[in-house]
Protein backbone atom coordinates (compact mmCIF):
# COMPACT_ATOMS: atom_id res chain seq x y z
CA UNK A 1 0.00 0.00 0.00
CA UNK A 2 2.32 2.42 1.02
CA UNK A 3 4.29 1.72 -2.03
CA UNK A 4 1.27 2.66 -4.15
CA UNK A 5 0.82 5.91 -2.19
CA UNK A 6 4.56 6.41 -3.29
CA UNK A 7 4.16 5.53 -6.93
CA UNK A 8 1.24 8.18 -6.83
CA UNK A 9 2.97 10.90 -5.29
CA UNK A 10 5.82 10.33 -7.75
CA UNK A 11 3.28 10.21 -11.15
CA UNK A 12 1.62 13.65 -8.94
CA UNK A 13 5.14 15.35 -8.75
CA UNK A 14 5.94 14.39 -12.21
CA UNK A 15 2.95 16.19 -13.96
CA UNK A 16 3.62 19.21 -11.88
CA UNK A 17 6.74 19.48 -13.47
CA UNK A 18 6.16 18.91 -16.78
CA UNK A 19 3.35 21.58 -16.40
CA UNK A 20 5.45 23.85 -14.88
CA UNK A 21 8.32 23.41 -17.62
CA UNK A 22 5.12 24.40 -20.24
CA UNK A 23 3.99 27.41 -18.73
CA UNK A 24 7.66 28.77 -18.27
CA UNK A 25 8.99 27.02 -21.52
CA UNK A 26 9.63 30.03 -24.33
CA UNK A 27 7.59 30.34 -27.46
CA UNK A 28 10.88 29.16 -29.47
CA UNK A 29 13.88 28.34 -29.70
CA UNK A 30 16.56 31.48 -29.59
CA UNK A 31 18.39 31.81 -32.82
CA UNK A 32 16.36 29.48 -34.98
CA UNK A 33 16.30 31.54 -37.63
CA UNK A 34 19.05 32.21 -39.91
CA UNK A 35 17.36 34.46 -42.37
CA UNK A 36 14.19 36.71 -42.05
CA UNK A 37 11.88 38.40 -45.27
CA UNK A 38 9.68 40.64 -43.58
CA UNK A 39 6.99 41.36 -46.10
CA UNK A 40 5.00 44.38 -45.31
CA UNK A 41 2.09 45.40 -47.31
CA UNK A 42 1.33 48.91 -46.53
CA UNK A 43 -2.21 49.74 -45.65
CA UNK A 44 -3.01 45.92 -46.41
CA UNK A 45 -5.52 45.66 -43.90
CA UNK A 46 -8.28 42.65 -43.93
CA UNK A 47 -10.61 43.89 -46.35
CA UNK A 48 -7.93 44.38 -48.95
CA UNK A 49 -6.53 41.32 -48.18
CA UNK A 50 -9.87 39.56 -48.74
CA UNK A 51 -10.95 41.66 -52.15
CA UNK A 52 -7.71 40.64 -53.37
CA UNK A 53 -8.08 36.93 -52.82
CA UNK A 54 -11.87 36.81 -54.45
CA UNK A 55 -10.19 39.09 -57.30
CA UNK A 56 -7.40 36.51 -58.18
CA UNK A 57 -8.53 33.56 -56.98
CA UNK A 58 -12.08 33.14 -56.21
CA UNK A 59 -13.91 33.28 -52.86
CA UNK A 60 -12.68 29.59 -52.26
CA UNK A 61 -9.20 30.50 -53.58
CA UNK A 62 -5.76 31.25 -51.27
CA UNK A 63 -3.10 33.99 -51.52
CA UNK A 64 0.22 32.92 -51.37
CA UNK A 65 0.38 34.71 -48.12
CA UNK A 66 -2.80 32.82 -46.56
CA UNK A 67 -0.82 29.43 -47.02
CA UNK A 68 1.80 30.11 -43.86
CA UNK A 69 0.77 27.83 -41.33
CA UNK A 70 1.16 30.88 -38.70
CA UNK A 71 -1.31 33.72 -38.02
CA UNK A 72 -2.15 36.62 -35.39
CA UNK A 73 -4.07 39.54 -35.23
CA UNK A 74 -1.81 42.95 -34.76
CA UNK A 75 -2.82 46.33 -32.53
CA UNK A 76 -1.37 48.62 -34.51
CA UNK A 77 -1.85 52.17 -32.40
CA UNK A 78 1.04 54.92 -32.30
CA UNK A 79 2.02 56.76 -28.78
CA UNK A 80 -0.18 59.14 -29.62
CA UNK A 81 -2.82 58.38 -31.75
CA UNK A 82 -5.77 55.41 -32.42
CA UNK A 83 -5.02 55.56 -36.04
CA UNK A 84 -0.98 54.67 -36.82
CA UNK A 85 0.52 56.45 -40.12
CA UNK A 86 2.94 54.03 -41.50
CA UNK A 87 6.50 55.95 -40.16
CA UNK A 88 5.76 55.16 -36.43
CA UNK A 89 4.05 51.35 -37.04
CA UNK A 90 6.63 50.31 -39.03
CA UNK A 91 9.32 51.56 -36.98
CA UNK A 92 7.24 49.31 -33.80
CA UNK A 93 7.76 46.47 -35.86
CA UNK A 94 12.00 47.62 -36.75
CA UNK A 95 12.18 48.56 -32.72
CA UNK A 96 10.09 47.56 -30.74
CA UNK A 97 9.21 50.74 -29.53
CA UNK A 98 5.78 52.60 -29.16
CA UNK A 99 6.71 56.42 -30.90
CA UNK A 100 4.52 59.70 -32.41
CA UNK A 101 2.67 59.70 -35.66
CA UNK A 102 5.40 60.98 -38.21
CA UNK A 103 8.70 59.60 -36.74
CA UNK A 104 11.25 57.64 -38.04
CA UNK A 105 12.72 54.96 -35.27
CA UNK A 106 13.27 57.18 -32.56
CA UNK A 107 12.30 57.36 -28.97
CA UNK A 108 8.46 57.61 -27.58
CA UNK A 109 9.40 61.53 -26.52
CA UNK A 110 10.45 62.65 -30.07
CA UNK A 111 8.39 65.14 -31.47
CA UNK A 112 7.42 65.18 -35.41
CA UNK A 113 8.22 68.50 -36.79
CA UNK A 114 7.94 69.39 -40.34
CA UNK A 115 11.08 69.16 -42.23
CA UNK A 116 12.23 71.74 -44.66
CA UNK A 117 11.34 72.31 -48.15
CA UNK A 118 14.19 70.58 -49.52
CA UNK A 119 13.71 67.21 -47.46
CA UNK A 120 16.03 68.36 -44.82
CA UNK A 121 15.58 67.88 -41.36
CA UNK A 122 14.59 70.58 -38.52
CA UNK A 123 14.62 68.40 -35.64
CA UNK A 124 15.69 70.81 -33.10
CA UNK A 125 18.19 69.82 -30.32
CA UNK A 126 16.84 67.21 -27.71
CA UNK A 127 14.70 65.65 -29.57
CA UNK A 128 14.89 62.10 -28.86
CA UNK A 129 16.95 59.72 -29.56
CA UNK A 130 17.44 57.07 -32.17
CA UNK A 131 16.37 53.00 -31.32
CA UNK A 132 18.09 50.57 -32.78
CA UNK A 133 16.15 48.90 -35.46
CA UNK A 134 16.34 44.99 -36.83
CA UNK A 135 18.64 45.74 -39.64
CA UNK A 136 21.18 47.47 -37.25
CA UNK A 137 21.21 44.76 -34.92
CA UNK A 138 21.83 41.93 -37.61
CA UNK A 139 24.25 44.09 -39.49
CA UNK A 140 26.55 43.96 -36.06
CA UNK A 141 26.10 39.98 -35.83
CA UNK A 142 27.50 39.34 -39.56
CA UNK A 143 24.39 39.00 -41.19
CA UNK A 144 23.73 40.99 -44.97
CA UNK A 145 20.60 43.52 -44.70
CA UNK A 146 18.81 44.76 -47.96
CA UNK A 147 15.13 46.78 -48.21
CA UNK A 148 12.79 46.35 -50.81
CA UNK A 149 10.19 48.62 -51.93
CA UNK A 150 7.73 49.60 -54.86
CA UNK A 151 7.69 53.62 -53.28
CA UNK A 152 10.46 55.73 -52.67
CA UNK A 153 13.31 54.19 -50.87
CA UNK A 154 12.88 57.36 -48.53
CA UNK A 155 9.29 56.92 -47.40
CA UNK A 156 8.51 55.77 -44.33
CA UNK A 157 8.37 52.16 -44.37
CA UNK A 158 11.77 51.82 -45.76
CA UNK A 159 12.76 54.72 -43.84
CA UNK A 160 12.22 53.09 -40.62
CA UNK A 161 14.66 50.21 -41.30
CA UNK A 162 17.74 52.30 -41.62
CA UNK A 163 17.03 55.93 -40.67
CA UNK A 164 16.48 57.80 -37.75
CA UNK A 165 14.72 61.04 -38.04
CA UNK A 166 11.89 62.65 -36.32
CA UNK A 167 9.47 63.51 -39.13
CA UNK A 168 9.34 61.40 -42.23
CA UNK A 169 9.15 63.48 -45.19
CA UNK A 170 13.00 64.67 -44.06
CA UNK A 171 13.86 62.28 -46.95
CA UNK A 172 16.77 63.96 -48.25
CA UNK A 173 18.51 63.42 -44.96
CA UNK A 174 17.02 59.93 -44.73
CA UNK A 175 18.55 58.96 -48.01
CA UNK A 176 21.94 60.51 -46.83
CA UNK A 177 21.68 58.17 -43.80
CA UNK A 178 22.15 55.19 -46.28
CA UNK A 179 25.77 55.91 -48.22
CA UNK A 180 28.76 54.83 -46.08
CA UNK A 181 31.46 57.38 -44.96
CA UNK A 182 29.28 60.22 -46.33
CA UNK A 183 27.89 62.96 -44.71
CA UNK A 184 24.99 61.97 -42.25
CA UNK A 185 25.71 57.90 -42.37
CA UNK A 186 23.99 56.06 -40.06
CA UNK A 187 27.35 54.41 -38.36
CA UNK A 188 24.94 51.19 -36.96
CA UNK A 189 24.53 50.03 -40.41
CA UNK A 190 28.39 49.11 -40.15
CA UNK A 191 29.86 48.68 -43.82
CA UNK A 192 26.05 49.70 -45.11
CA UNK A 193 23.12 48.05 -46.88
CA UNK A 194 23.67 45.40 -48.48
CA UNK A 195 20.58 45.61 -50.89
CA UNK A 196 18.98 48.98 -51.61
CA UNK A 197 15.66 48.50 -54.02
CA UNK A 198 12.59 51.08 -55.29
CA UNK A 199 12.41 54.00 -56.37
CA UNK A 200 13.07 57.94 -55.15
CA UNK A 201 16.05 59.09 -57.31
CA UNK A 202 14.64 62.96 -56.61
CA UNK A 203 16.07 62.83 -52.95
CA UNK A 204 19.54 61.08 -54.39
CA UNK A 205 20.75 63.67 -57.02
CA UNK A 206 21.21 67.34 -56.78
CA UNK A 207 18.49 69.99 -57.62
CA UNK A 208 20.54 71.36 -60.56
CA UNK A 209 20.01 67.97 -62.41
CA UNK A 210 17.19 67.42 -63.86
CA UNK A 211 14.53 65.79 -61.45
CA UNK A 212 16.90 66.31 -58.31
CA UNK A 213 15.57 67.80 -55.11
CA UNK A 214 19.33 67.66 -52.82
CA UNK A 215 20.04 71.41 -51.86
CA UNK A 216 23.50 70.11 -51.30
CA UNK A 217 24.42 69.81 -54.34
CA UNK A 218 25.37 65.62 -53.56
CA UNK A 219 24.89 63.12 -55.91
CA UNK A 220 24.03 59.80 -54.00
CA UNK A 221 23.74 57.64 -57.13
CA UNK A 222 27.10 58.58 -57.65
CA UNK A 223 28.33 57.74 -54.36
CA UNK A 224 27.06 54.78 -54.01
CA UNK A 225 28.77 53.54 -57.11
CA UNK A 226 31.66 54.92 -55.89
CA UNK A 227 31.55 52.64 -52.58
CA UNK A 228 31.30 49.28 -54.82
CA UNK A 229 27.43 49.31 -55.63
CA UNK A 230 26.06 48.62 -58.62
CA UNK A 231 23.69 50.81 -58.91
CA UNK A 232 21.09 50.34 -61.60
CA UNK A 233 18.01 52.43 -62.83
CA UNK A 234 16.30 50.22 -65.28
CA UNK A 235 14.11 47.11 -65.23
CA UNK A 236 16.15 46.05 -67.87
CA UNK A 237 19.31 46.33 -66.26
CA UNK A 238 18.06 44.07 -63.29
CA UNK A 239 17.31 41.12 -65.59
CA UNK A 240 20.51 41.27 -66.56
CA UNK A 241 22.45 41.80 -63.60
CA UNK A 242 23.94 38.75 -62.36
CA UNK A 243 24.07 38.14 -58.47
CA UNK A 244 27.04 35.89 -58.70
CA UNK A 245 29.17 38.80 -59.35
CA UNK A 246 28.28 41.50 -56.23
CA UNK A 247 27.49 41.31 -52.81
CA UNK A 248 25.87 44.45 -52.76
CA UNK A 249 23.78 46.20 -55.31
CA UNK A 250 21.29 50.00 -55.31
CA UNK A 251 18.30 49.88 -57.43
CA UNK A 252 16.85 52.79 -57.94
CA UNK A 253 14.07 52.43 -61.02
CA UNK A 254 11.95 55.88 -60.80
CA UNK A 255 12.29 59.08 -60.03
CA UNK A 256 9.16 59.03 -57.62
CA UNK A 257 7.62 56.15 -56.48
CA UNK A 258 7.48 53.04 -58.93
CA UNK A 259 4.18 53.15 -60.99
CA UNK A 260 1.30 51.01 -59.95
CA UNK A 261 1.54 47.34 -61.10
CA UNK A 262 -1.75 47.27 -63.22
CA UNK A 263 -0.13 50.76 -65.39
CA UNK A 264 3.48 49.36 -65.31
CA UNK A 265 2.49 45.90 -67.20
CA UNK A 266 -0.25 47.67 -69.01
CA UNK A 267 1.97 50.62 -70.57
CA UNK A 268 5.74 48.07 -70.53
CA UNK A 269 7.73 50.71 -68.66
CA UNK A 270 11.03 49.33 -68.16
CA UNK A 271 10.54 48.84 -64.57
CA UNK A 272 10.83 45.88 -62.33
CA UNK A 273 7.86 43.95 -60.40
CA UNK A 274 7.96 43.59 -56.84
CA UNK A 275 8.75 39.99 -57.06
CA UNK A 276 11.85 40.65 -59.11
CA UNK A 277 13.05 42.76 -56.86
CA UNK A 278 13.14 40.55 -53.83
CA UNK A 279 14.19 37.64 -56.01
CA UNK A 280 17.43 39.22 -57.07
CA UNK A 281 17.81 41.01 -53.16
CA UNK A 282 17.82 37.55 -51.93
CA UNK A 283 20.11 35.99 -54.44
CA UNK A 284 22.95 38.86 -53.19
CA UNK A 285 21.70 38.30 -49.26
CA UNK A 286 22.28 35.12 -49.22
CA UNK A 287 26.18 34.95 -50.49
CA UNK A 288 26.71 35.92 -46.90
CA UNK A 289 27.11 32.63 -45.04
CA UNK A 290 25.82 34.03 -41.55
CA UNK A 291 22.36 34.69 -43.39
CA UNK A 292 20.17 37.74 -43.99
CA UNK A 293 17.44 40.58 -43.10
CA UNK A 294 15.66 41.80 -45.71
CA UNK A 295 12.57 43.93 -45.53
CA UNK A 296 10.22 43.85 -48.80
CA UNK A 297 7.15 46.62 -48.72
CA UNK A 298 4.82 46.72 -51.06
CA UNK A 299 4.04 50.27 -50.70
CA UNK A 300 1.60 51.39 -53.54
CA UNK A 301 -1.21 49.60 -51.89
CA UNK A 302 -1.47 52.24 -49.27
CA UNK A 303 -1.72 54.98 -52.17
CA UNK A 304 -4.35 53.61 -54.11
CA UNK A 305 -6.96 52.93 -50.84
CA UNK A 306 -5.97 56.54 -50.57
CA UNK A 307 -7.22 57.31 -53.74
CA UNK A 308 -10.10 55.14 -53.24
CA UNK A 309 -9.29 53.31 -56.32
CA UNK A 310 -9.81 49.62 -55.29
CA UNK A 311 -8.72 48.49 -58.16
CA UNK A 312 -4.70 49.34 -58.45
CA UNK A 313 -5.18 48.66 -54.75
CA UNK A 314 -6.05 44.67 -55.22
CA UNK A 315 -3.72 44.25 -58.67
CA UNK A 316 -0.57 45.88 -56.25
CA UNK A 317 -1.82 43.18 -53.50
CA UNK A 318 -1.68 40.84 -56.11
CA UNK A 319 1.89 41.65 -56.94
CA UNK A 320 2.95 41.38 -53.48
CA UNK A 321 1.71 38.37 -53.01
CA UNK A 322 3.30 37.56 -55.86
CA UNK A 323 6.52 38.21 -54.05
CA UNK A 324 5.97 36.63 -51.33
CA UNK A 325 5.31 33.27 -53.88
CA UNK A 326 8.82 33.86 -55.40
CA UNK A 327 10.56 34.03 -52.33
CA UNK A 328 8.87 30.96 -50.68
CA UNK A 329 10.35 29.15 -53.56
CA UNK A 330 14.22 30.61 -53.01
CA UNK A 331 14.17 30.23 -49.34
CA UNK A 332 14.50 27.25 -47.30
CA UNK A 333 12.14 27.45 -44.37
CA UNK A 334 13.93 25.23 -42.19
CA UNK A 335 16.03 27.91 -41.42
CA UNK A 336 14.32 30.75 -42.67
CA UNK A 337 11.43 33.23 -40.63
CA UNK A 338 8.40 34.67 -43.57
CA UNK A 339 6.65 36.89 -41.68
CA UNK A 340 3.90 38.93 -43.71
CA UNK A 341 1.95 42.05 -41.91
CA UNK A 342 0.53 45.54 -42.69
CA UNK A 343 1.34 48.60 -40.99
CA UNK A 344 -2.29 49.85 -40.76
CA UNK A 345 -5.55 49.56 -41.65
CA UNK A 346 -8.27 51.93 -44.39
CA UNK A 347 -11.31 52.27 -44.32
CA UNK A 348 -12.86 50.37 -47.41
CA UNK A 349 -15.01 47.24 -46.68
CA UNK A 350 -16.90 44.94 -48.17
CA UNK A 351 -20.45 45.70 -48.97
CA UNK A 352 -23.85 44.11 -49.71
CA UNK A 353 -24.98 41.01 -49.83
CA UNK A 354 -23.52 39.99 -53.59
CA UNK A 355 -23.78 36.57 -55.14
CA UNK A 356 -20.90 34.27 -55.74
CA UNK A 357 -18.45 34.85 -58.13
CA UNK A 358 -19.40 38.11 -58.50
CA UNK A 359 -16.38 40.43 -59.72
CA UNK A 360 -15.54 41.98 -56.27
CA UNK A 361 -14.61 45.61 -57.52
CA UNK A 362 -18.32 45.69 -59.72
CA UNK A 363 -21.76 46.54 -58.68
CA UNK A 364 -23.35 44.48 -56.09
CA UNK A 365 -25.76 41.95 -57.39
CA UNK A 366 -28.17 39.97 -55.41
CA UNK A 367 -27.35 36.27 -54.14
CA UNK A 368 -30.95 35.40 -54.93
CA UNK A 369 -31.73 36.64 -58.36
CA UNK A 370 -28.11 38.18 -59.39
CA UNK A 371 -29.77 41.51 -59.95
CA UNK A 372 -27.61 44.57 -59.16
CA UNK A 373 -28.69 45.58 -55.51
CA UNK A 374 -29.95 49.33 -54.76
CA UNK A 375 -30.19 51.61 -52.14
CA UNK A 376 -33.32 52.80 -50.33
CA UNK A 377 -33.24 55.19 -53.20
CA UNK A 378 -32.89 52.59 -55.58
CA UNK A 379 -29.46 53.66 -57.02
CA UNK A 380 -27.47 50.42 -57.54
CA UNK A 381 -24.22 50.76 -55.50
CA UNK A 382 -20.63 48.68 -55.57
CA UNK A 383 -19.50 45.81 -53.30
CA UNK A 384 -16.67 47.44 -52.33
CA UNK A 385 -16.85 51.38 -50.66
CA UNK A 386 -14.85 53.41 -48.84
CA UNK A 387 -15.94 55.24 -44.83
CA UNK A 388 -14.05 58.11 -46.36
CA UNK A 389 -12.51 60.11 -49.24
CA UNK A 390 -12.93 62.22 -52.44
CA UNK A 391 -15.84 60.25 -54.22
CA UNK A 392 -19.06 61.64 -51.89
CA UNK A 393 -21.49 63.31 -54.02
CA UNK A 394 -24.36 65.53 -52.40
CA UNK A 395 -26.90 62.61 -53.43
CA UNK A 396 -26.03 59.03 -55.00
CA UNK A 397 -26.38 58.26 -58.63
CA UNK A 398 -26.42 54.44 -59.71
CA UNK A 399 -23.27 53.30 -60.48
CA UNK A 400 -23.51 51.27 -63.56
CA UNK A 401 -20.67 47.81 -64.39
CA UNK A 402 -18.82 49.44 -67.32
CA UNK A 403 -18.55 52.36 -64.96
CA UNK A 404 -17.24 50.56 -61.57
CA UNK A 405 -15.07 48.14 -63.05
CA UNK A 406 -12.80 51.09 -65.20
CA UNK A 407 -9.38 51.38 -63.79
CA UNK A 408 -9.44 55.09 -62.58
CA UNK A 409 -12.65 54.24 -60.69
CA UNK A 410 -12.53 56.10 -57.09
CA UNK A 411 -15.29 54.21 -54.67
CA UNK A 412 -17.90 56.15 -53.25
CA UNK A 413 -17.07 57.11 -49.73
CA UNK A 414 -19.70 58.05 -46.45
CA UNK A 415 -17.56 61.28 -45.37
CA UNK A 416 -16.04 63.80 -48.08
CA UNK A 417 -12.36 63.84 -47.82
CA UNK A 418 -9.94 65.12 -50.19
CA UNK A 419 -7.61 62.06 -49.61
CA UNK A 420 -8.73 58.84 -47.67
CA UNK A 421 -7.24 58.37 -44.07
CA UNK A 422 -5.91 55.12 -42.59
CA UNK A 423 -8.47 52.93 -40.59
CA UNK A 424 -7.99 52.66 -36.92
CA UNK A 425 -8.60 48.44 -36.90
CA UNK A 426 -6.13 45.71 -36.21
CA UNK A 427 -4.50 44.08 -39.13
CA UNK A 428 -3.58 40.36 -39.76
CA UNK A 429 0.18 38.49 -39.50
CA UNK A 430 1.26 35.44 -41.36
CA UNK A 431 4.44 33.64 -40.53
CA UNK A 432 6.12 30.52 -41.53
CA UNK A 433 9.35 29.00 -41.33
CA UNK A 434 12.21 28.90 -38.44
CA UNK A 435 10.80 30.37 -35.51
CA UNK A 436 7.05 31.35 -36.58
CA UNK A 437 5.57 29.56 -33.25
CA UNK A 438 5.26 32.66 -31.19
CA UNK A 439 2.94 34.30 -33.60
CA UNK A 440 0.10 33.83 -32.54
CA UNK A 441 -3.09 35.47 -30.76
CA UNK A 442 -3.41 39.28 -30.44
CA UNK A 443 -0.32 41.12 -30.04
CA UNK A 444 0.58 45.00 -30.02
CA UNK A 445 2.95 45.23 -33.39
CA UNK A 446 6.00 46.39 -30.80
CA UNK A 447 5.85 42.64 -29.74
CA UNK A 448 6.75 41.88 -33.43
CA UNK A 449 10.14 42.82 -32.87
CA UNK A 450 10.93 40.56 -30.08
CA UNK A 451 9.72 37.81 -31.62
CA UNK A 452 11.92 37.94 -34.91
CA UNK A 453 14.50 39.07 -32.50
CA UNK A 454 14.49 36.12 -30.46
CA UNK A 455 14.13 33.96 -33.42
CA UNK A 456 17.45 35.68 -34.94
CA UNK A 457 19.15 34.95 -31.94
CA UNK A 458 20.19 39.23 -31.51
C-alpha cells in the first residue's frame, strides 16, 4: 500500500513538473532563424486582403500569403494616436518601440516637426533619440541587410529600417543616412546596406540635375557607385544583372515612387515587379554565409486605398503576393522566418450582400436573383466602398458595371475627404518557417520585434 501511495505521489510530482516546464517554456527556440523576409504590405488591412483573394482567386481560392501555417491579429496604435501612419508602425515592428505619428525609429518623446522644403531635417536639439532597429542589430552579428520597396526608398516604411529622423518626409537626410562614410551615415549600419531597391532618385541627385531635389548639391547615385554598388536604374538592367558577381547592389528604377503594377504591365515601362526585386535582393543576401534581413514593402497599396481606387489597390496586392510566392520558392524554411503584416488599416469594406463569383470591384448583385442591388433610393451601388474620401457626391447616382469596373474608378465614400485616411482596426500576421511559433493570438505590433528578434538569436 504504502508503495502505491509512493508511486502516486511520484506520477503527482511528475505532472507538476512537466506543467510547470510548459507554462515557463519560451515560445521558441533562440536563434532558430538564420534568415528573415519581412513582407510588409502597406495599408493591407483585412478587407484588402480579402478583395484581393476573391479578385485573383475566387472566394474559395488562397493567396500565397494565406498558405503560412502561422497567423495573429496585430494592434497597430502609435504613442499618440488610435489611427498609426505608416513611419511610427513600421518603426514598432523595426524597434520595438511605441513612438509619435510621423517619426522615423526614434524614442516615444520625439516630437514630429515638419522638415524643410528641400527634405532636410529641422529636428531641433533634444529631440529624442534614435532606437536601434532589426537591420542594425543583424548588421553587427554578420548577417547581410537589404530593403525592398515599390515607393520611394525614402518613405517611411523603408525609412524606418535604416534611418532615424523625427518627421518622415526629411527624406533627403534619410537617403543621406544610407551611403557609407558620407555625410549623415547612419554608423549602426556598419559597412552599409547590403541591398537597396525602389524607387526615389529625386532625394539622391542634386536639384541642378534634372529631377533632383538635394540642396546640397550631392549626388548619392554617384556615391554609391563609388563605394562598390552597382547601382542600376532600369528594369532592364536588373534582368541582366547577375548576383554571382556582387554582394551588394542600389536599385533605384523611378524618379518618384514606382508606378502602380496594373499601369506598369499595361503601358511596358522598363521597370521591375515587386517579385523581381526581392528575387534578385535575396540571391545577393544570401552569399553571406551568416544569413540575412531583408525587408520587402509593397508600398503602392497604401496609395491607391488613398485614392479610393480599389482596383490598383487589389492588382498591387496581387503583386505582393506575388513576391511573397517567389521568395517561398528561393528560401528554405527550415532555417528561414516569412513573416507577412501591414502597418495599418483603411477604411474600405466589403459591402452588400452579392452573389458568388461576382467580380468583387463591380456593382453588387443579389445572391438570390443576381440583380444589381440598390439603395433605399434605388441607385445600384458597388460591393466594395470606402468610410471616407474624395468620391461623396451631395446625393447618390447608380453606379452602372462598365462604370465601376474602369481602372481610374474612385469608390464612393460616407464622409467627403480630399484624400482617404488610414483605418484605426487591427491588421492580420502570417508567418512561416524557423521560428514562426510565437505568432500567434493578439499582439501589439511592438511585440513583433521581439519575436523575430528572439528567433534571430540578436
Amino acid at each position: 500500500m504504502e508503495n502505491k501511495n509512493m508511486q502516486t505521489v511520484m506520477k503527482t510530482l511528475l505532472a507538476a513538473a512537466v506543467l510547470a516546464a510548459l507554462h515557463t517554456a519560451p515560445a521558441q527556440a533562440a536563434g532558430e532563424a538564420k534568415n528573415v523576409i519581412f513582407f510588409l504590405g502597406d495599408g493591407m488591412g483585412p478587407a484588402t486582403v480579402t478583395a484581393s483573394r476573391i479578385y485573383q482567386y475566387g472566394e474559395s481560392g488562397k493567396l500565397s500569403m494565406e498558405k503560412l501555417d502561422r497567423t495573429a491579429r496585430i494592434k497597430t496604435f502609435s504613442n499618440d494616436a488610435q489611427t498609426t501612419d505608416s513611419a511610427p508602425s513600421m518603426a514598432a515592428y523595426m524597434t520595438g518601440v511605441k513612438m509619435n505619428n510621423e517619426v522615423i525609429s526614434m524614442s516615444p518623446d520625439t516630437r514630429a516637426i515638419e522638415p524643410n522644403k528641400d527634405g532636410t531635417g529641422n529636428c531641433g536639439a533634444n529631440n529624442g533619440a534614435p532606437v536601434a532597429t532589426l537591420l542594425e542589430l543583424a548588421k553587427a552579428k554578420g548577417k547581410a541587410i537589404g530593403a525592398v520597396t515599390t515607393t520611394r526608398v525614402t518613405h517611411a516604411t523603408p525609412a524606418a529600417t535604416y534611418a532615424h529622423v523625427c518627421h518622415r518626409d526629411a527624406e533627403s537626410d534619410i537617403i543621406a543616412q544610407a551611403v557609407p562614410g558620407g555625410a549623415g551615415y547612419n554608423a549602426k549600419l556598419g559597412n552599409g546596406l547590403d541591398v537597396l531597391m525602389g524607387g526615389g532618385a529625386k532625394f539622391l541627385l542634386p536639384a541642378t540635375q534634372k529631377g533632383g531635389k538635394r540642396s546640397d548639391g550631392r549626388n548619392l547615385l554617384q556615391e554609391f557607385a563609388a563605394k562598390g554598388y552597382p547601382v542600376l536604374q532600369t528594369g532592364s538592367q536588373l534582368a541582366a544583372f547577375d548576383a554571382k558577381y556582387a554582394s551588394r547592389v542600389v536599385g533605384i528604377f523611378a524618379n518618384d515612387h514606382l508606378d502602380y503594377e496594373l499601369d506598369r504591365v499595361k503601358n511596358k515601362l522598363d521597370q521591375p515587379s515587386l517579385a523581381q526585386m526581392t528575387a534578385a535582393a535575396i540571391d545577393v543576401l544570401s552569399k553571406n554565409g551568416n544569413g540575412y534581413v531583408l525587408m520587402v514593402e509593397g508600398g503602392r497599396i497604401d496609395h491607391a486605398l488613398h485614392g479610393t481606387n480599389a482596383k490598383r489597390a487589389l492588382v498591387d496586392t496581387i503583386a505582393f503576393d506575388d513576391a511573397i510566392k517567389t521568395a517561398l520558392a528561393k528560401v528554405d524554411l527550415k532555417n528561414t522566418l516569412v513573416v507577412v503584416t501591414a502597418d495599418h488599416d483603411h477604411t474600405m469594406t466589403i459591402n452588400g450582400y452579392s452573389k458568388r463569383g461576382n467580380p468583387i470591384h463591380d456593382i453588387a448583385r443579389s445572391y438570390a436573383d443576381g440583380q444589381p442591388a440598390k439603395d433605399a433610393n434605388g441607385a445600384v451601388y458597388t460591393t466594395l466602398v470606402f468610410g471616407n474620401g474624395p468620391n461623396r457626391k451631395p446625393s447618390r447616382v447608380s453606379v452602372d458595371s462598365a462604370t465601376a469596373t474602369a481602372d481610374d474608378y474612385q469608390q464612393e465614400t460616407g464622409i467627403r475627404l480630399s484624400s482617404e485616411t488610414h483605418g484605426g482596426g487591427d491588421v492580420m500576421l502570417m508567418s512561416g518557417g524557423a521560428g514562426s511559433s510565437g505568432f500567434k493570438g493578439v499582439m501589439d505590433n511592438t511585440k513583433v520585434f521581439g519575436l523575430v528578434k528572439s528567433a534571430l538569436g540578436l
